[in-house]
C-alpha atoms as a PDB file:
ATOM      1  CA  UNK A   1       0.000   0.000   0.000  1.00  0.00           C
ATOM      2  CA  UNK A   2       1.571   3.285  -0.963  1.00  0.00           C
ATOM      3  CA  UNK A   3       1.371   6.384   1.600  1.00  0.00           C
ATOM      4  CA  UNK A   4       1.948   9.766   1.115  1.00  0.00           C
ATOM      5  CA  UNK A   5       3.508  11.169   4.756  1.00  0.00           C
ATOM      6  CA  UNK A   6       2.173  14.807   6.225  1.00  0.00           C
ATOM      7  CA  UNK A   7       5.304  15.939   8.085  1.00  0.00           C
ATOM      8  CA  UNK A   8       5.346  12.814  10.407  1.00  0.00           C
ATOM      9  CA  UNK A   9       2.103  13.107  11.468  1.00  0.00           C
ATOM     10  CA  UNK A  10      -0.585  10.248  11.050  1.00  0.00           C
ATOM     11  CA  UNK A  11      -2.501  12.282   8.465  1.00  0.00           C
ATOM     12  CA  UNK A  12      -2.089  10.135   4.704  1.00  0.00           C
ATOM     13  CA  UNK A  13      -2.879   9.859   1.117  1.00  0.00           C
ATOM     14  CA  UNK A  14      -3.379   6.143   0.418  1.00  0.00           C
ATOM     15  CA  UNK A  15      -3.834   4.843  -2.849  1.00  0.00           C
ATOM     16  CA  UNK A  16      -7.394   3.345  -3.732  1.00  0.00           C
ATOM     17  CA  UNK A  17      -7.511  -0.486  -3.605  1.00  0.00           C
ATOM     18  CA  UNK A  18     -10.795  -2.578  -4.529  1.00  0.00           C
ATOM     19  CA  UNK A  19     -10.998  -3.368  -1.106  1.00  0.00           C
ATOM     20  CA  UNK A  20     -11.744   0.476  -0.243  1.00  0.00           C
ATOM     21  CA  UNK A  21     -14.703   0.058  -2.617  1.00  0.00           C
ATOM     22  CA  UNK A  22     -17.259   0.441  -0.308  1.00  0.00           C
ATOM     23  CA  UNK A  23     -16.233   3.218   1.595  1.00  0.00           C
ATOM     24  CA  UNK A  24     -14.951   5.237  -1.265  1.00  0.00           C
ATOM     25  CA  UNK A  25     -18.300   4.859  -2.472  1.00  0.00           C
ATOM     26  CA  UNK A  26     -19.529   6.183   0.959  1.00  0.00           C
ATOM     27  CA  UNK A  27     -17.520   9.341   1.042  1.00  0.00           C
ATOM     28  CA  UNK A  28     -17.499  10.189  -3.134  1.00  0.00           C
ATOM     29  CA  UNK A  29     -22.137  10.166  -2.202  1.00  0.00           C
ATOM     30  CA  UNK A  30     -21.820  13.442  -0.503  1.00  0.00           C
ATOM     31  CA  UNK A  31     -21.039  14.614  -3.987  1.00  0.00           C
ATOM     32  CA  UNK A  32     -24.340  15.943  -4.474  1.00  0.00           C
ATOM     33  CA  UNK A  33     -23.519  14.887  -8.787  1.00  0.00           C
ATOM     34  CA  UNK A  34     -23.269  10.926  -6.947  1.00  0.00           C
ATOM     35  CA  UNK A  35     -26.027  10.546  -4.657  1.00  0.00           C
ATOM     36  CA  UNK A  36     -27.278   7.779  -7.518  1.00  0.00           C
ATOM     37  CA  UNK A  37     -25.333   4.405  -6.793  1.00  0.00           C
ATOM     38  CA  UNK A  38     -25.336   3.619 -10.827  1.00  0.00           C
ATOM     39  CA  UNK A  39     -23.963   6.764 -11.102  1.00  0.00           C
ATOM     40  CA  UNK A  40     -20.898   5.828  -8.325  1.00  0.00           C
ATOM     41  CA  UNK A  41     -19.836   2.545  -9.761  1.00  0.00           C
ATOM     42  CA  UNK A  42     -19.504   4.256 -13.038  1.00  0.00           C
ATOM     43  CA  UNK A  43     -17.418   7.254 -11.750  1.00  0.00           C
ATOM     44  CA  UNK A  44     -15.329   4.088 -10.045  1.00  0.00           C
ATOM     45  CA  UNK A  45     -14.865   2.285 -13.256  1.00  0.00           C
ATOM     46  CA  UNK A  46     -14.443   5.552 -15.064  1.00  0.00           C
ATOM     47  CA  UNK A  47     -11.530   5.854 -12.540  1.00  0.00           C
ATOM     48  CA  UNK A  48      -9.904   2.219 -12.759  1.00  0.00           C
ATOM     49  CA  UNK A  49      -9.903   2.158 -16.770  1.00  0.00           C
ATOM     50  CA  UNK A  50      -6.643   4.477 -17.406  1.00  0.00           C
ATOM     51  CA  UNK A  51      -3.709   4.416 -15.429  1.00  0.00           C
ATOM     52  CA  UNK A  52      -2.831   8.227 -15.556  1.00  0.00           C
ATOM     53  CA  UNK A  53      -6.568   8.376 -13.278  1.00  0.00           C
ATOM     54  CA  UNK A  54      -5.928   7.975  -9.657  1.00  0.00           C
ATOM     55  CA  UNK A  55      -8.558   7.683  -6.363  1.00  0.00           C
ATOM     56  CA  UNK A  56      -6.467   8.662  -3.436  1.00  0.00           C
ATOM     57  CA  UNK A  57      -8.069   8.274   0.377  1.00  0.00           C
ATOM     58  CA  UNK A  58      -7.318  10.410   3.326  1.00  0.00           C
ATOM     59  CA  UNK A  59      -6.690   8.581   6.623  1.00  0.00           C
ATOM     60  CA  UNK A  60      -7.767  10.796   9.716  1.00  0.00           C
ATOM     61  CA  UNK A  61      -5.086  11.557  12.342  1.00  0.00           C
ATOM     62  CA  UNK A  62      -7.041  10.937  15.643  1.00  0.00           C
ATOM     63  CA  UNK A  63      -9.524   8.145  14.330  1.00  0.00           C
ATOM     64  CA  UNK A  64      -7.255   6.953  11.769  1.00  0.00           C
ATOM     65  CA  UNK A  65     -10.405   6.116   9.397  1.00  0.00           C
ATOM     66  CA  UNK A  66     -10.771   7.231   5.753  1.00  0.00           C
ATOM     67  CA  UNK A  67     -12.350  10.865   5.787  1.00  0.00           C
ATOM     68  CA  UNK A  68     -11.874  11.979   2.477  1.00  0.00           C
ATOM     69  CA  UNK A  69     -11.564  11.172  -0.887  1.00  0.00           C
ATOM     70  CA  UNK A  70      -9.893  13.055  -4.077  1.00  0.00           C
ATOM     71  CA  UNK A  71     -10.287  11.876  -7.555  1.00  0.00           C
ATOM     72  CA  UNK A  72      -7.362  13.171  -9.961  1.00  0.00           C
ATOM     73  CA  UNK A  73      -5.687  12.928 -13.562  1.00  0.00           C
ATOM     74  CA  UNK A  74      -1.757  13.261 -13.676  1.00  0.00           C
ATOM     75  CA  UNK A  75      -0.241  13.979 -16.871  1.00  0.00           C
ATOM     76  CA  UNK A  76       3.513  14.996 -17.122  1.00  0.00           C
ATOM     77  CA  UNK A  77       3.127  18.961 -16.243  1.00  0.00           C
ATOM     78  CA  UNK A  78      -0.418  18.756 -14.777  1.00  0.00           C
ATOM     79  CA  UNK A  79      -2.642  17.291 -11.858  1.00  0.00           C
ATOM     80  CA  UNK A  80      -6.063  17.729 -12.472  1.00  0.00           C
ATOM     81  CA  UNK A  81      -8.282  17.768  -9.065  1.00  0.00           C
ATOM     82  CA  UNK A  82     -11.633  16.204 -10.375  1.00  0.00           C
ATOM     83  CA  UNK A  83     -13.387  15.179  -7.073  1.00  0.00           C
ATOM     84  CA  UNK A  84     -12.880  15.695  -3.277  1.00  0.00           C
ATOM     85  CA  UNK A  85     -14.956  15.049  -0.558  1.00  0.00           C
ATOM     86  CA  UNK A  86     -14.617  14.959   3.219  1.00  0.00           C
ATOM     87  CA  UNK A  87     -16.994  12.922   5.463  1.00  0.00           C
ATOM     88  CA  UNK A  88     -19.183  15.674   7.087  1.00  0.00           C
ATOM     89  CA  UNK A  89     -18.223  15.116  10.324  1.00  0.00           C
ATOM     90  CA  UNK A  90     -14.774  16.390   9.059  1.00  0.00           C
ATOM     91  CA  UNK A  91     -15.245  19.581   7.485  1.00  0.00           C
ATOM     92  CA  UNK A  92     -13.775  23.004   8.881  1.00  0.00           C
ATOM     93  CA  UNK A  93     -10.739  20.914  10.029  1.00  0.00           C
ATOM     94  CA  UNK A  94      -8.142  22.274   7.005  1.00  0.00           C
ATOM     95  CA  UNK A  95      -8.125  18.408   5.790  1.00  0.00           C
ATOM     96  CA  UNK A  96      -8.511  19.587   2.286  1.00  0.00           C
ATOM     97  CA  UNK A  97      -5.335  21.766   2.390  1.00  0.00           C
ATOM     98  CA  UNK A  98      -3.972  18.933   3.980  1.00  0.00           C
ATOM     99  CA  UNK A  99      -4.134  16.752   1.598  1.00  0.00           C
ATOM    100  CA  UNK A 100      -3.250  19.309  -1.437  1.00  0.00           C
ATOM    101  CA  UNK A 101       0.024  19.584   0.283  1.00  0.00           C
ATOM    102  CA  UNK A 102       0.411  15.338   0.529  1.00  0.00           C
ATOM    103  CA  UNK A 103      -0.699  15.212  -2.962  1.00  0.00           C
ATOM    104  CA  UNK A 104       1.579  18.436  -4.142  1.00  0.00           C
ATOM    105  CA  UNK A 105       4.777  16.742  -2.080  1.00  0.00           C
ATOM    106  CA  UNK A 106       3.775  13.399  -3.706  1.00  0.00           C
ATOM    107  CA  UNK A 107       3.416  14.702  -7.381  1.00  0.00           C
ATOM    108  CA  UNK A 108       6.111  17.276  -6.889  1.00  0.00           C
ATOM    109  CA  UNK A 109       6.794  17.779 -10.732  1.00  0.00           C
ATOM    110  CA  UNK A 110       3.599  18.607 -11.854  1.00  0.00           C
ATOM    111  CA  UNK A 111       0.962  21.588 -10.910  1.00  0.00           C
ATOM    112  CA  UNK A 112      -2.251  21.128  -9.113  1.00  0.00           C
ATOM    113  CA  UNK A 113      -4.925  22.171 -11.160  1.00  0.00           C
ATOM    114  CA  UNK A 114      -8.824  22.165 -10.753  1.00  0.00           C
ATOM    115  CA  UNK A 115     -11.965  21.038 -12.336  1.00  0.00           C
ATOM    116  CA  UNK A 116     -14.818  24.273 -12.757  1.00  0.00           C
ATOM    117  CA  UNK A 117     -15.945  22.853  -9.202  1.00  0.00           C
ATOM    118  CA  UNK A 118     -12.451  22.418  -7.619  1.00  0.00           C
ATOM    119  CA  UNK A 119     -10.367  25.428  -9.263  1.00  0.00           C
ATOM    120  CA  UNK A 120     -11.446  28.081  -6.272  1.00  0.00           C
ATOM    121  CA  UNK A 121     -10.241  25.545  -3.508  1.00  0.00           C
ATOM    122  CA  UNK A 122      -7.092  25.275  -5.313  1.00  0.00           C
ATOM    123  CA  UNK A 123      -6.854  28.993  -5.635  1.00  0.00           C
ATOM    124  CA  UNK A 124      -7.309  29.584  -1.926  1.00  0.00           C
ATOM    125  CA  UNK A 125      -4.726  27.088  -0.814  1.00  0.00           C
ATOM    126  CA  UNK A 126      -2.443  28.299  -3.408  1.00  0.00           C
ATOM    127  CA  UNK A 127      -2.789  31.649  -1.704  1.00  0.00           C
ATOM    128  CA  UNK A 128      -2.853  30.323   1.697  1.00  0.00           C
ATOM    129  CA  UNK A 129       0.849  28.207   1.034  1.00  0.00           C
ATOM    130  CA  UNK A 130       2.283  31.170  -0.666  1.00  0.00           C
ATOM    131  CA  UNK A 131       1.275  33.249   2.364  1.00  0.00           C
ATOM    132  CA  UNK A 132       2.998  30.994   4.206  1.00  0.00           C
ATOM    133  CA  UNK A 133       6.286  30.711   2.335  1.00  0.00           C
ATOM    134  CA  UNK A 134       6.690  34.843   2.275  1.00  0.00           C
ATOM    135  CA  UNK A 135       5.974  34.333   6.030  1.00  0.00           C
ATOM    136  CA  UNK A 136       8.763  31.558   6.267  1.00  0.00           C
ATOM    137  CA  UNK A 137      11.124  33.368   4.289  1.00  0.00           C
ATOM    138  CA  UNK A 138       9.986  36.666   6.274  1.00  0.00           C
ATOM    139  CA  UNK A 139      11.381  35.024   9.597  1.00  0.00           C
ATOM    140  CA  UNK A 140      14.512  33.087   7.850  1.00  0.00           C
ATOM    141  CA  UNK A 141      15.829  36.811   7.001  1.00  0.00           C
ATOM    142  CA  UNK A 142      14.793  38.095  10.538  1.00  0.00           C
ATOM    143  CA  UNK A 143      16.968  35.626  11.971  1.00  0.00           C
ATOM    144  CA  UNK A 144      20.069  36.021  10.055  1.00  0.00           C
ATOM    145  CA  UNK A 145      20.032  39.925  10.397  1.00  0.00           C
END
C-alpha cells in the first residue's frame, strides 16, 4: 500500500484499492452529482480504466479512518483535481489543504490544477501556502540579520 507522509504526522494519502470500494463509495455520495449508486460505480470504473486516473483516500489523524476522498488525472506537467470530498463530520478541520500539500509533495513535478468545481479551492490554498512561504522566508531573514 503506498502512503503519502504529512510531516510525520498520522494524516495520509493512500492509494485506492478494490478493497476500499465500499467506503470510497460512501464518502465520493456526498457529492451531491453521486447521490445515484449507478452513477458511483460508473465514476469508479471511469476511474480504474486508465492508469494516468488515480482515487487517493485520506486517513484521519485521531480516528485513523478514511475521511476523504480526491479523484485526480496526472499527466507529465499537470494534476487535475476532479473530485474531493470529506466525510461531514470532518469539514472546517483544514483536511482539504492537507491533503493538497500530501498530494503536491507526492506529485512534486507537476501543478495542481482544478476542475470548474475544484479550481477556487485550489486557488485559496495556493494563496494560503504562498502566504505561508513569504511568512517563512519573512522570519529566515529576521533571523540572520
Amino acid at each position: 500500500m503506498n502512503k503519502i507522509f504529512m510531516g510525520g504526522k498520522q494524516n495520509m494519502l493512500l492509494d485506492y484499492k478494490n478493497n476500499y470500494e465500499k467506503i470510497t463509495m460512501g464518502l465520493l455520495s456526498f457529492i451531491p452529482d453521486f447521490k445515484d449508486v449507478d452513477r458511483l460505480k460508473f465514476e469508479l470504473d471511469w476511474y480504474q480504466q486508465e492508469e494516468n486516473r488515480k482515487i487517493f483516500l485520506w486517513r484521519g489523524e485521531e480516528t485513523q479512518d478514511m475521511i476523504a476522498v480526491i479523484g485526480v488525472e496526472v499527466d507529465d506537467e499537470f494534476v487535475l483535481l476532479r473530485h474531493i470530498s470529506i466525510n461531514p463530520s470532518f469539514r472546517n478541520e483544514g483536511i482539504s489543504y492537507k491533503i493538497l500539500e500530501a498530494l503536491d509533495s507526492h506529485f512534486s513535478n507537476q501543478k495542481i490544477i482544478g476542475t470548474i468545481e475544484t479550481a477556487q479551492l485550489i486557488i485559496k490554498w495556493e494563496q494560503e501556502k504562498n502566504k505561508r512561504s513569504h511568512l517563512l522566508a519573512a522570519d529566515t531573514n529576521q533571523e540572520e540579520e
